[in-house]
PDB file of N, CA and C in Angstrom:
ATOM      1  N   UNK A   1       0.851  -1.174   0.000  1.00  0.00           N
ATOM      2  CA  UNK A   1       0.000   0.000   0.000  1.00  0.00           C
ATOM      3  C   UNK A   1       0.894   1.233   0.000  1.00  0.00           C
ATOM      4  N   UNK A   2       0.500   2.395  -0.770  1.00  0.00           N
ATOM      5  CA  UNK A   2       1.244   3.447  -0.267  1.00  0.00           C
ATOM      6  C   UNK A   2      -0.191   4.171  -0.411  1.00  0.00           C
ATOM      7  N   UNK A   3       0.184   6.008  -0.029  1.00  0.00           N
ATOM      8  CA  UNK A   3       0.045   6.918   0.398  1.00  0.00           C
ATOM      9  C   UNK A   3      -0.339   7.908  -0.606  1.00  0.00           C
ATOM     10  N   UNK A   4      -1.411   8.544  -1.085  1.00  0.00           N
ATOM     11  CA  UNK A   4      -1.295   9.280  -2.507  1.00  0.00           C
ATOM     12  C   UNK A   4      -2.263  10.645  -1.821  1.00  0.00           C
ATOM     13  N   UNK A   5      -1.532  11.580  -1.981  1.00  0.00           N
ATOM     14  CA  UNK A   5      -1.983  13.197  -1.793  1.00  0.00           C
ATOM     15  C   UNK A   5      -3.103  13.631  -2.277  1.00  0.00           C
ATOM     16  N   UNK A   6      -4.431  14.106  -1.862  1.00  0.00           N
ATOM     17  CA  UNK A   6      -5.352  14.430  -2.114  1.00  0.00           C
ATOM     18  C   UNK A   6      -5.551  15.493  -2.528  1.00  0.00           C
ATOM     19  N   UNK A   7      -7.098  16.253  -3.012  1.00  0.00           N
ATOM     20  CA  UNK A   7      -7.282  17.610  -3.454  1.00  0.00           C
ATOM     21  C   UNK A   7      -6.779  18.753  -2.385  1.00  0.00           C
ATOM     22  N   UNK A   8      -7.046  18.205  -1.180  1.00  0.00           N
ATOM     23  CA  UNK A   8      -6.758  19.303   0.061  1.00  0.00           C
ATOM     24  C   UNK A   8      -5.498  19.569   0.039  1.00  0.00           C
ATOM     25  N   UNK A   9      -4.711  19.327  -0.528  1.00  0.00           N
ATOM     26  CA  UNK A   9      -3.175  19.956  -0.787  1.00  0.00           C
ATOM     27  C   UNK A   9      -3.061  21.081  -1.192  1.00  0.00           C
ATOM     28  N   UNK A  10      -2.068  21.916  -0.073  1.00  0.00           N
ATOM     29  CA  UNK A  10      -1.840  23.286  -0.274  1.00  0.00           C
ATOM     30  C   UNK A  10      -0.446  23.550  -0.836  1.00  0.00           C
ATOM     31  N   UNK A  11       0.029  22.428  -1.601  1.00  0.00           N
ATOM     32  CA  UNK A  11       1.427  22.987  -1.806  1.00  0.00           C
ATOM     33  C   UNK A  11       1.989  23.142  -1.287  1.00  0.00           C
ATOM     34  N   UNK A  12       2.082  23.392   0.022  1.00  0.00           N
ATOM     35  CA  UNK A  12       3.542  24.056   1.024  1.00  0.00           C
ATOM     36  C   UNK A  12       4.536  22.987   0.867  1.00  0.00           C
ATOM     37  N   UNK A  13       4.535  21.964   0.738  1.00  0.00           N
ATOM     38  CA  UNK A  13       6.093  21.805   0.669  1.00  0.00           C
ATOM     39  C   UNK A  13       6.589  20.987   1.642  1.00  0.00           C
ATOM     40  N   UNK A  14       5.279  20.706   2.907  1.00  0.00           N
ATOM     41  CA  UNK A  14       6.152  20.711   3.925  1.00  0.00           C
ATOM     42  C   UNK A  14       6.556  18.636   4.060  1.00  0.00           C
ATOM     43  N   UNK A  15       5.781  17.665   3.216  1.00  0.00           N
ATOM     44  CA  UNK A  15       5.818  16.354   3.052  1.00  0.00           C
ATOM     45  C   UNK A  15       6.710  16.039   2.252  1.00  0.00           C
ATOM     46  N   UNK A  16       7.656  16.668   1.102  1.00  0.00           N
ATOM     47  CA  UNK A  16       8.826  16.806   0.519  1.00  0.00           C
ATOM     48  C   UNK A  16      10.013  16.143   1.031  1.00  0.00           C
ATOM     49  N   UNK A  17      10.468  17.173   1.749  1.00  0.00           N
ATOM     50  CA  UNK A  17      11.421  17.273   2.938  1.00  0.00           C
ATOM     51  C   UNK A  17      11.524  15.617   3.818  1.00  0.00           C
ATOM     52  N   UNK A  18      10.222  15.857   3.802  1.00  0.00           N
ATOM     53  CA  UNK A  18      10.117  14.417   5.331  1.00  0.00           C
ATOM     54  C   UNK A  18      10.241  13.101   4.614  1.00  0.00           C
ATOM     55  N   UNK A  19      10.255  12.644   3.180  1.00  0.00           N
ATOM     56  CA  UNK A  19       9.830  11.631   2.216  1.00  0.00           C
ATOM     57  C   UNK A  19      11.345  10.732   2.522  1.00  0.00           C
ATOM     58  N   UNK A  20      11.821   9.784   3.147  1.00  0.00           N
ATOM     59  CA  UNK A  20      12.869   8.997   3.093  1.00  0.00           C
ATOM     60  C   UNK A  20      13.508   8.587   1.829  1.00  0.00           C
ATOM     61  N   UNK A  21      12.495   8.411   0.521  1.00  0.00           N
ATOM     62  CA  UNK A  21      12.833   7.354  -0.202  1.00  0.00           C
ATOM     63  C   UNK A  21      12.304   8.522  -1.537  1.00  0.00           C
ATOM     64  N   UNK A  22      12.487   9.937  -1.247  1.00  0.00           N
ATOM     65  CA  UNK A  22      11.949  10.828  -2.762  1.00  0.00           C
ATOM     66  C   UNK A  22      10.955  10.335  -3.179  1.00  0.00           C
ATOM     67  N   UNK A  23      10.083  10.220  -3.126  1.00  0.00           N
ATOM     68  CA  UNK A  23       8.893   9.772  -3.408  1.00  0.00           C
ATOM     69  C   UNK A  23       7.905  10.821  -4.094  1.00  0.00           C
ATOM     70  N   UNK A  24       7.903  11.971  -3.287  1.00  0.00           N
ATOM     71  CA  UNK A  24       6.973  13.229  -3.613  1.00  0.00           C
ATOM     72  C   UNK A  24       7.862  14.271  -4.616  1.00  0.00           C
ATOM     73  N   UNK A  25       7.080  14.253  -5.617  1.00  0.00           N
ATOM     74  CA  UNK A  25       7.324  15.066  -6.484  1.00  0.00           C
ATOM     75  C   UNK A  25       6.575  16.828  -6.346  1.00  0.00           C
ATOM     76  N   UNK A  26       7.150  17.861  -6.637  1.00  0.00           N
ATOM     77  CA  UNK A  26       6.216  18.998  -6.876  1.00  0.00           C
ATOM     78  C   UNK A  26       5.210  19.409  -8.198  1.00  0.00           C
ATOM     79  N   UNK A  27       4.252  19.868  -8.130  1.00  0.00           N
ATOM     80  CA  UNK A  27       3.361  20.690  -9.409  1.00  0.00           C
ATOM     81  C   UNK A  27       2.453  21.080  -8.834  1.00  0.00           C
ATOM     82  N   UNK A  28       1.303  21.517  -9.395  1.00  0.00           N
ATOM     83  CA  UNK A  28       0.288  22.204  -8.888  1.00  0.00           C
ATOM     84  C   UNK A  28      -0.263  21.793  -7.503  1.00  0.00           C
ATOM     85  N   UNK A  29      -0.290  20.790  -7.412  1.00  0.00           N
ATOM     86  CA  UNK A  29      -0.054  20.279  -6.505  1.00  0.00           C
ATOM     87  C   UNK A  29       0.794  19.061  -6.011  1.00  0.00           C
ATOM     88  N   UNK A  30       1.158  18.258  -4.809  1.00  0.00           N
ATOM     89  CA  UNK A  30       2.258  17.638  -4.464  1.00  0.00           C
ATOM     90  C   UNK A  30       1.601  15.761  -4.930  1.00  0.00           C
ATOM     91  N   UNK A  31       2.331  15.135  -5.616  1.00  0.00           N
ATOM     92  CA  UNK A  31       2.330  14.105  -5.618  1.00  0.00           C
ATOM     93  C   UNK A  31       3.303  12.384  -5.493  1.00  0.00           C
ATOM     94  N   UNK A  32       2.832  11.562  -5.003  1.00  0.00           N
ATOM     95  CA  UNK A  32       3.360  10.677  -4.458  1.00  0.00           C
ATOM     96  C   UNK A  32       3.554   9.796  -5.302  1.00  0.00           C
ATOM     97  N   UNK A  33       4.742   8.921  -5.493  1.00  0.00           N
ATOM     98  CA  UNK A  33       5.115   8.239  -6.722  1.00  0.00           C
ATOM     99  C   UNK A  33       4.916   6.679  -6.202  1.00  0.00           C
ATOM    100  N   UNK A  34       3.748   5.849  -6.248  1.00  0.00           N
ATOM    101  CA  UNK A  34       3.328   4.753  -5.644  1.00  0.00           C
ATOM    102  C   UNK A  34       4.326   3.801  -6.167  1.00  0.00           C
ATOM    103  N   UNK A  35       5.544   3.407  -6.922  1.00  0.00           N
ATOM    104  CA  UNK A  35       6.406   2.739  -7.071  1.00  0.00           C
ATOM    105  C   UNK A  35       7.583   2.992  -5.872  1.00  0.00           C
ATOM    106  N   UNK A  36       7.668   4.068  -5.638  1.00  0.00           N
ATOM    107  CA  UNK A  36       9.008   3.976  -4.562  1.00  0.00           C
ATOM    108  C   UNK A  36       8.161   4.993  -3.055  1.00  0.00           C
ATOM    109  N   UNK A  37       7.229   4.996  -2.928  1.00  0.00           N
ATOM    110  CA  UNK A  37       6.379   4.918  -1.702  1.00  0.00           C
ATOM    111  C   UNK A  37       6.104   3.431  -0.632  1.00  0.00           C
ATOM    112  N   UNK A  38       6.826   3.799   0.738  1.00  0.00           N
ATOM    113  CA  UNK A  38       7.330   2.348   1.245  1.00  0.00           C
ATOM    114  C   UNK A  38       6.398   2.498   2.855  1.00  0.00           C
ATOM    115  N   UNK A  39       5.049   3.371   2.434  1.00  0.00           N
ATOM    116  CA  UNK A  39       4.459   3.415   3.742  1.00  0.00           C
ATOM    117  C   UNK A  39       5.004   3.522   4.965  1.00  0.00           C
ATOM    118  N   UNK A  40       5.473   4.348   4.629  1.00  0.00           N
ATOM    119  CA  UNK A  40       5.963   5.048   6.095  1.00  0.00           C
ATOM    120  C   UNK A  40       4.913   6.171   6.716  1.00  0.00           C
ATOM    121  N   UNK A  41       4.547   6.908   5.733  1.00  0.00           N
ATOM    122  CA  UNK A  41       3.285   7.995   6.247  1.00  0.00           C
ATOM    123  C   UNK A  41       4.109   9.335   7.046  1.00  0.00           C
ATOM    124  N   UNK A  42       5.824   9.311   7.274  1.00  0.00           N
ATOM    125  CA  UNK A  42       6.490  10.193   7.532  1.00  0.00           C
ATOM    126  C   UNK A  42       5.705  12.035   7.069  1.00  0.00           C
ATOM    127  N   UNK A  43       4.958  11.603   5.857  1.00  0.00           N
ATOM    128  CA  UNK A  43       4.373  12.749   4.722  1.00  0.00           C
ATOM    129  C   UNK A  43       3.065  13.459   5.572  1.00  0.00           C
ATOM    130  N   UNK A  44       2.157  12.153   5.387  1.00  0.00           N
ATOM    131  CA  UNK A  44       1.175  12.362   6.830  1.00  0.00           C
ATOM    132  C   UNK A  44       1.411  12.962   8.017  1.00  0.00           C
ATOM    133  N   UNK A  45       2.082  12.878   8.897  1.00  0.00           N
ATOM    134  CA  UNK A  45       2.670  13.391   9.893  1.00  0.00           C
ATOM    135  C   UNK A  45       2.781  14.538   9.849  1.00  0.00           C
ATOM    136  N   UNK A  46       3.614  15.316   8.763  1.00  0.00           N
ATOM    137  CA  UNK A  46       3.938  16.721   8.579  1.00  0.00           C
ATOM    138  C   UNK A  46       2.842  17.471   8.236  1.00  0.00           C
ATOM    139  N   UNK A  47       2.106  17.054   7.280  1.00  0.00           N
ATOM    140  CA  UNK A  47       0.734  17.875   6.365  1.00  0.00           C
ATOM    141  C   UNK A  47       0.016  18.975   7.262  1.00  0.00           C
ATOM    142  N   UNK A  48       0.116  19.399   7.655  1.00  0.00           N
ATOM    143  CA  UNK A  48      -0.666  20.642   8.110  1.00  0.00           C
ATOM    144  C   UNK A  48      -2.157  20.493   7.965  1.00  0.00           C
ATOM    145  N   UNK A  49      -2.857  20.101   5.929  1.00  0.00           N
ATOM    146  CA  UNK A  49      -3.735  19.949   6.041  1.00  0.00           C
ATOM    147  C   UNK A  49      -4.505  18.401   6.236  1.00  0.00           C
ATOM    148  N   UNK A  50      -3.789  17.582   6.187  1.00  0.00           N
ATOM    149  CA  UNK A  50      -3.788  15.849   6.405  1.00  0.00           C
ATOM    150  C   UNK A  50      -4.265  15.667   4.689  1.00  0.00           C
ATOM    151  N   UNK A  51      -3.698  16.122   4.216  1.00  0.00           N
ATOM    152  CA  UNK A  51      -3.811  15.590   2.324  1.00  0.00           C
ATOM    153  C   UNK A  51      -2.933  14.321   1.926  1.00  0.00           C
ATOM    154  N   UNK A  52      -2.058  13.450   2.583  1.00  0.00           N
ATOM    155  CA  UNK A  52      -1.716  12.472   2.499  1.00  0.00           C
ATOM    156  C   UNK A  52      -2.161  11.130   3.171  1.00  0.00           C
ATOM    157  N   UNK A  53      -2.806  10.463   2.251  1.00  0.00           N
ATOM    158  CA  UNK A  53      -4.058   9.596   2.666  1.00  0.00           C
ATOM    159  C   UNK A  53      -3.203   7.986   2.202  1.00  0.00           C
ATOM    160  N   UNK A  54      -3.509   7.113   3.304  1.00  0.00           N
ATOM    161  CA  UNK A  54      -3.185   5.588   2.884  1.00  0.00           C
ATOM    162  C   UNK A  54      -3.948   5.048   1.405  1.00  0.00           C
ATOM    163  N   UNK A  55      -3.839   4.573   0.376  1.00  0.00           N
ATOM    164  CA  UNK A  55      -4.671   4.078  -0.936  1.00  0.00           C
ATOM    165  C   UNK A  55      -5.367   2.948  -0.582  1.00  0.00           C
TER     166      UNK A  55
END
């Protein structure tokens, strides 16, 4: 299972940073690359708005 960023994403930036394994990419909004996403939820944790959701 991994973790894929929802509409409630504000961009900030701040699940980037926290990603162990680069996973999150930037654009309009932030997205999670379900091939090298290793469920950690490190991303979750940070979100401010909780836009990183288990799939």
């Amino acid at each position: 299972m991994s973790y894929k960023i929802s509409d409630e994403c504000i961009a900030c930036g701040a699940c980037q940073s926290e990603c162990p394994v680069e996973a999150i990419s930037e654009g309009d909004v932030y997205t999670i690359d379900a091939g090298k996403c290793i469920d950690c939820g490190a991303c979750a944790g940070v979100c401010p708005v909780g836009a990183p959701k288990p799939e």
